[in-house]
N, C-alpha and C. Protein backbone atom coordinates (compact mmCIF):
# COMPACT_ATOMS: atom_id res chain seq x y z
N UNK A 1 242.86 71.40 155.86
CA UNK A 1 242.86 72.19 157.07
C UNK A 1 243.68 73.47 156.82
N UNK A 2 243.01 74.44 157.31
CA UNK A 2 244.04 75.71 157.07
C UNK A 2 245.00 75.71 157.94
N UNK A 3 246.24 76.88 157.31
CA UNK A 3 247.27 77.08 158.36
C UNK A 3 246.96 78.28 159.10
N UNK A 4 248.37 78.54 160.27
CA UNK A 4 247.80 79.64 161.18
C UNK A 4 247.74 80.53 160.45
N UNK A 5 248.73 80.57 159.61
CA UNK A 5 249.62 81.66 158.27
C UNK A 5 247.81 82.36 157.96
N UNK A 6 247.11 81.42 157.35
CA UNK A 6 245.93 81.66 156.97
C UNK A 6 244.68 81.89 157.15
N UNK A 7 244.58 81.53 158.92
CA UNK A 7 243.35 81.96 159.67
C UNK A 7 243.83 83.40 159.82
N UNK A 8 245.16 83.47 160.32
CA UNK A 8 245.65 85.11 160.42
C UNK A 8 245.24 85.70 159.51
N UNK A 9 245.89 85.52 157.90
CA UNK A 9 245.09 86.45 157.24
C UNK A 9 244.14 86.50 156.99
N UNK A 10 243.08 85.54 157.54
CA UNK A 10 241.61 86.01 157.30
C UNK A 10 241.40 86.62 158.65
N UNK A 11 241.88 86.53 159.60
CA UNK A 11 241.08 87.32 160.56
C UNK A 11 242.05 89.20 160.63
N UNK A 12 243.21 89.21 159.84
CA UNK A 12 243.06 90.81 159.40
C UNK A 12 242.51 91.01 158.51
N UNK A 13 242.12 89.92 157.79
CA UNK A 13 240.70 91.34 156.66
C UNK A 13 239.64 91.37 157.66
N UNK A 14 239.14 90.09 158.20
CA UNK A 14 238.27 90.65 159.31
C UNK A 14 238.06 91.63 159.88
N UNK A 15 239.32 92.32 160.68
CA UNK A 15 239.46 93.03 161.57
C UNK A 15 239.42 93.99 160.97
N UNK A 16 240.10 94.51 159.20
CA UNK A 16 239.56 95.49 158.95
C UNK A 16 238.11 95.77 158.13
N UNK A 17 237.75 95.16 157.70
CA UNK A 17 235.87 94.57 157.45
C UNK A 17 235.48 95.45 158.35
N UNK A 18 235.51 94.73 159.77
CA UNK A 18 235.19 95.10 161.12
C UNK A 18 234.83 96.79 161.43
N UNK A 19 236.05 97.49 161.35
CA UNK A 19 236.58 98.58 161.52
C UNK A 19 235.78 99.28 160.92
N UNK A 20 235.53 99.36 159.78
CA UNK A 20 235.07 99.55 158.41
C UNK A 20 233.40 99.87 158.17
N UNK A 21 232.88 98.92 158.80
CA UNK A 21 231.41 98.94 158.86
C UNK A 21 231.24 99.36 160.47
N UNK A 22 231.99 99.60 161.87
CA UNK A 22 231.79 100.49 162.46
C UNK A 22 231.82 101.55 162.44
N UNK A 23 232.55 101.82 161.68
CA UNK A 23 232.82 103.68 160.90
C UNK A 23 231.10 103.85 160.23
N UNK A 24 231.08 103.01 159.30
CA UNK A 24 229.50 103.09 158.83
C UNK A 24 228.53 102.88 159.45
N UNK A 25 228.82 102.29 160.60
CA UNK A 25 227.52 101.89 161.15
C UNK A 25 227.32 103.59 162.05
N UNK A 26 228.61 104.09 162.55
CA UNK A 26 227.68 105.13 163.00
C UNK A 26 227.61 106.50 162.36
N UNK A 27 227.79 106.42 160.80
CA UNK A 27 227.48 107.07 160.08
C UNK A 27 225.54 106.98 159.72
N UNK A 28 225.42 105.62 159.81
CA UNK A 28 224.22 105.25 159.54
C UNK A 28 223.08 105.62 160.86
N UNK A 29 223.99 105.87 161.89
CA UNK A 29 222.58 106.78 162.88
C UNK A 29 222.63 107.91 162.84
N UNK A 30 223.66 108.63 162.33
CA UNK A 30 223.37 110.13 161.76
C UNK A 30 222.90 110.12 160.99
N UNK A 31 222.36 109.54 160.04
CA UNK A 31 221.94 109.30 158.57
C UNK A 31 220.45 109.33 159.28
N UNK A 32 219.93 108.52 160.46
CA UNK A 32 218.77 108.49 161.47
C UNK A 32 217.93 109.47 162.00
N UNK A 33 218.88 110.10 162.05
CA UNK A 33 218.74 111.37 162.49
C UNK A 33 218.37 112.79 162.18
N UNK A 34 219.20 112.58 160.98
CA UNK A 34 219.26 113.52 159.54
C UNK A 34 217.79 113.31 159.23
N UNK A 35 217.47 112.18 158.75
CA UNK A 35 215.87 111.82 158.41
C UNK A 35 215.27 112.51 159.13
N UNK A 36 215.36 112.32 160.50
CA UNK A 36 214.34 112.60 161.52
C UNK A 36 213.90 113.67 161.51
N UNK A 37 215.03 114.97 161.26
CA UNK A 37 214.84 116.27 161.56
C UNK A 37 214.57 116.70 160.10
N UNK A 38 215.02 116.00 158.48
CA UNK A 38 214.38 116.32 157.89
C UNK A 38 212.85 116.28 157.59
N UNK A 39 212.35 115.36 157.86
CA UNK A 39 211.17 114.92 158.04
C UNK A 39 210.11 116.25 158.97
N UNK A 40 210.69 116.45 159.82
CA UNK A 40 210.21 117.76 160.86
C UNK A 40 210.15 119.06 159.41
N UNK A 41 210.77 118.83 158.82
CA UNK A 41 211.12 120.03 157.94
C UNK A 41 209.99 120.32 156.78
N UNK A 42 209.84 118.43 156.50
CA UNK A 42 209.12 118.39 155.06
C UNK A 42 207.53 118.28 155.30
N UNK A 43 207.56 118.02 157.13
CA UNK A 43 205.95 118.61 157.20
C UNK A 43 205.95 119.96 157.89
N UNK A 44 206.38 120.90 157.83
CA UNK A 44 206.09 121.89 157.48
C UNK A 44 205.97 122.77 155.94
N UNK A 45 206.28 122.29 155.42
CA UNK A 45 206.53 122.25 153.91
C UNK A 45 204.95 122.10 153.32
N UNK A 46 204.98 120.52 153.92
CA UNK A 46 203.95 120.00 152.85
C UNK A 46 202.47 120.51 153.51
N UNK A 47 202.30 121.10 155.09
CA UNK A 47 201.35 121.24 155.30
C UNK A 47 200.65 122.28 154.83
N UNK A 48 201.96 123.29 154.86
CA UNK A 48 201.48 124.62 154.45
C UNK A 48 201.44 125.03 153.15
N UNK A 49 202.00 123.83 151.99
CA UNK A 49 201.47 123.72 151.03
C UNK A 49 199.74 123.21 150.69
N UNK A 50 199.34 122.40 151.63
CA UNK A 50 198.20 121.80 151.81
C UNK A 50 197.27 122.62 152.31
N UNK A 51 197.39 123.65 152.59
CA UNK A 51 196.84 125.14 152.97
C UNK A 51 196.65 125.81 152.12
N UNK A 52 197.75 127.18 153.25
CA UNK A 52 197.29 128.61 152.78
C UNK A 52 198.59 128.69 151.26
N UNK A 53 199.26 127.66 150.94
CA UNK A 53 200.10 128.33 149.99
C UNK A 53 199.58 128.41 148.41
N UNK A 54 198.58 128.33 148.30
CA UNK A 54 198.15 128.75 146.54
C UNK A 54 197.50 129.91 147.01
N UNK A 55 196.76 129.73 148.19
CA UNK A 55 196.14 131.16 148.36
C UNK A 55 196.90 132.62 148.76
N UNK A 56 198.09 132.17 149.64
CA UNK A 56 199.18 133.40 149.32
C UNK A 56 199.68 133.47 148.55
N UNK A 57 200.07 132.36 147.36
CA UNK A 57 200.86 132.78 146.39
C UNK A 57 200.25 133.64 145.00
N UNK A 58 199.32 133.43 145.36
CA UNK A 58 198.02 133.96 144.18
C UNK A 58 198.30 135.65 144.04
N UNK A 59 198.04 135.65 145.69
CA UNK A 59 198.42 137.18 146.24
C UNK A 59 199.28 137.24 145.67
N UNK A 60 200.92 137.24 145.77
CA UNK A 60 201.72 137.48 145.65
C UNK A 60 201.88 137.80 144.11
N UNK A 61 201.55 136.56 143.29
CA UNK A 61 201.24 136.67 141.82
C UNK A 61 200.44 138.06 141.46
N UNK A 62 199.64 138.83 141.93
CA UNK A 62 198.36 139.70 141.72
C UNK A 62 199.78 141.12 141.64
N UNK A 63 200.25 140.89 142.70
CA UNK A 63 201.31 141.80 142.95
C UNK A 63 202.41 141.85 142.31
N UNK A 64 202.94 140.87 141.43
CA UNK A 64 203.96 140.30 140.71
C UNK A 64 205.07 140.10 141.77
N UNK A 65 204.83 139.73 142.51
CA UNK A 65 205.99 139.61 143.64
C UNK A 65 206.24 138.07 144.16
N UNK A 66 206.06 136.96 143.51
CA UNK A 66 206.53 136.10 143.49
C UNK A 66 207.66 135.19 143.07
N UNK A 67 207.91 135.92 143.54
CA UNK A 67 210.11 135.64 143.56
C UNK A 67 210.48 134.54 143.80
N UNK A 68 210.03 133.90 144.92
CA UNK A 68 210.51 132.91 145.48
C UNK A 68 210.16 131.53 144.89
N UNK A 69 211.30 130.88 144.95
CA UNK A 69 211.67 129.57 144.80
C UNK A 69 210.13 128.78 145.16
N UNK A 70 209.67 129.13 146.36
CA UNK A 70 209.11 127.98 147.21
C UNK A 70 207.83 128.53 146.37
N UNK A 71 207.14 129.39 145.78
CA UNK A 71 206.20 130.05 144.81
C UNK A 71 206.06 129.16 143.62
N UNK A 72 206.71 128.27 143.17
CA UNK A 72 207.08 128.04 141.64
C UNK A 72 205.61 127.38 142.17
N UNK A 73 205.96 126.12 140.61
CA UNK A 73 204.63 125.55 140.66
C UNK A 73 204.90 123.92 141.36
N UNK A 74 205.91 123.23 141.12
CA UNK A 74 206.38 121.86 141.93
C UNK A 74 207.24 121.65 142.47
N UNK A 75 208.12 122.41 143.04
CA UNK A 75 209.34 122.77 144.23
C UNK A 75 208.84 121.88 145.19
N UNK A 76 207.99 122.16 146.07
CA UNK A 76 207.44 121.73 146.99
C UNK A 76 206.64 120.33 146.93
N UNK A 77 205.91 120.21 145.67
CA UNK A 77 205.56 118.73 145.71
C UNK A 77 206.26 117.74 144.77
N UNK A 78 207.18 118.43 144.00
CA UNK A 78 208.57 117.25 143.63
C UNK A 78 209.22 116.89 144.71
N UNK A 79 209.48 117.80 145.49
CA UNK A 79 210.23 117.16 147.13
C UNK A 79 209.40 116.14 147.80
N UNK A 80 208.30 117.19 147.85
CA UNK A 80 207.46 115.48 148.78
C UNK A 80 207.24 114.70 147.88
N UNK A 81 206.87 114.20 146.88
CA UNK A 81 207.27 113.20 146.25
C UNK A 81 208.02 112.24 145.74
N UNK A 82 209.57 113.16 145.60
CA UNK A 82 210.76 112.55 145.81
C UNK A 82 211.06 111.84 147.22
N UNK A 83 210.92 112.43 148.12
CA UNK A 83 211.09 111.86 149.86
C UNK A 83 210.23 110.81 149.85
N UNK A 84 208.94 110.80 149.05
CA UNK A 84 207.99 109.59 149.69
C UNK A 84 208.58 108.44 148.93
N UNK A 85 208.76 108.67 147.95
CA UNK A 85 209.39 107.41 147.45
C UNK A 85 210.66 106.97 147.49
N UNK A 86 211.40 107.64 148.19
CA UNK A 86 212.56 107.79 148.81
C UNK A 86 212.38 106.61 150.24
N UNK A 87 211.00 106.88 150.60
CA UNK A 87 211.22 106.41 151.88
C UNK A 87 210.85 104.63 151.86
N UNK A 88 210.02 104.81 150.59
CA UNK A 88 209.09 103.54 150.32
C UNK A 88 210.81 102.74 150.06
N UNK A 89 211.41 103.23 149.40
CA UNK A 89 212.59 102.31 148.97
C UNK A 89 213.88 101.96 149.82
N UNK A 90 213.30 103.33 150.85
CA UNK A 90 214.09 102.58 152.12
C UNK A 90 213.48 101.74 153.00
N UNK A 91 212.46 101.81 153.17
CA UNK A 91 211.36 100.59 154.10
C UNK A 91 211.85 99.21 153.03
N UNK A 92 211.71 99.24 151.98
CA UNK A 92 212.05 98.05 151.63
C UNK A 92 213.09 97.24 151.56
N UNK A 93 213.69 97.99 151.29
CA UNK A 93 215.35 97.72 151.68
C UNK A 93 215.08 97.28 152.87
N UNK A 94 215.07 98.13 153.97
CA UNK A 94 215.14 97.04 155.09
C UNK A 94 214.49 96.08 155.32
N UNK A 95 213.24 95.96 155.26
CA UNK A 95 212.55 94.63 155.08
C UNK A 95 213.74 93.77 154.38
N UNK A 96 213.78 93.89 153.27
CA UNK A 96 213.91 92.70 152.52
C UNK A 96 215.55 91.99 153.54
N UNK A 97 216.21 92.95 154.11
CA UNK A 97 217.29 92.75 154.91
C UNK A 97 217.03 91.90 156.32
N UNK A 98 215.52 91.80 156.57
CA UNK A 98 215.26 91.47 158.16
C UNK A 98 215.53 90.08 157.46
């Protein structure tokens, strides 16, 4: 049988355990959130890659005026590709957690 001596100290690591993963836990709905509005971000990205962006950038190329970053050749679909599988490995994660 334990002593009090010893439920006590398990219930202050508890308490700071506790503490600990409430700090994280509401780190983890900004983290929710963050997604959310990145996500708003990366379809605009990917749509207008799915468009008009080879056909303006072509332009731009004709002109030599393709400066920009978002011009290269996989900026834009290393990101969405990175994010999608980004996301696949967070869906699973949680699954495998339910």
């Amino acid at each position: 049988m334990k002593s009090i001596k010893e439920i006590k100290a398990n219930f202050k690591e508890l308490d700071k355990l506790l503490l600990e993963t409430e700090k994280e836990f509401k780190e983890i709905k900004k983290i929710r959130q963050k997604i959310k509005q990145f996500s708003k971000k990366m379809k605009i990205l990917e749509e207008y890659y799915h468009t008009d962006w080879l056909k303006d950038r072509e332009l731009l190329q004709k002109k030599n005026e393709d400066k920009f970053y978002s011009t290269s050749e996989d900026a834009i679909w290393n990101l969405s590709v990175d994010y999608h599988q980004e996301k696949i490995k967070i869906i699973k994660q949680l699954v495998k957690e339910l």
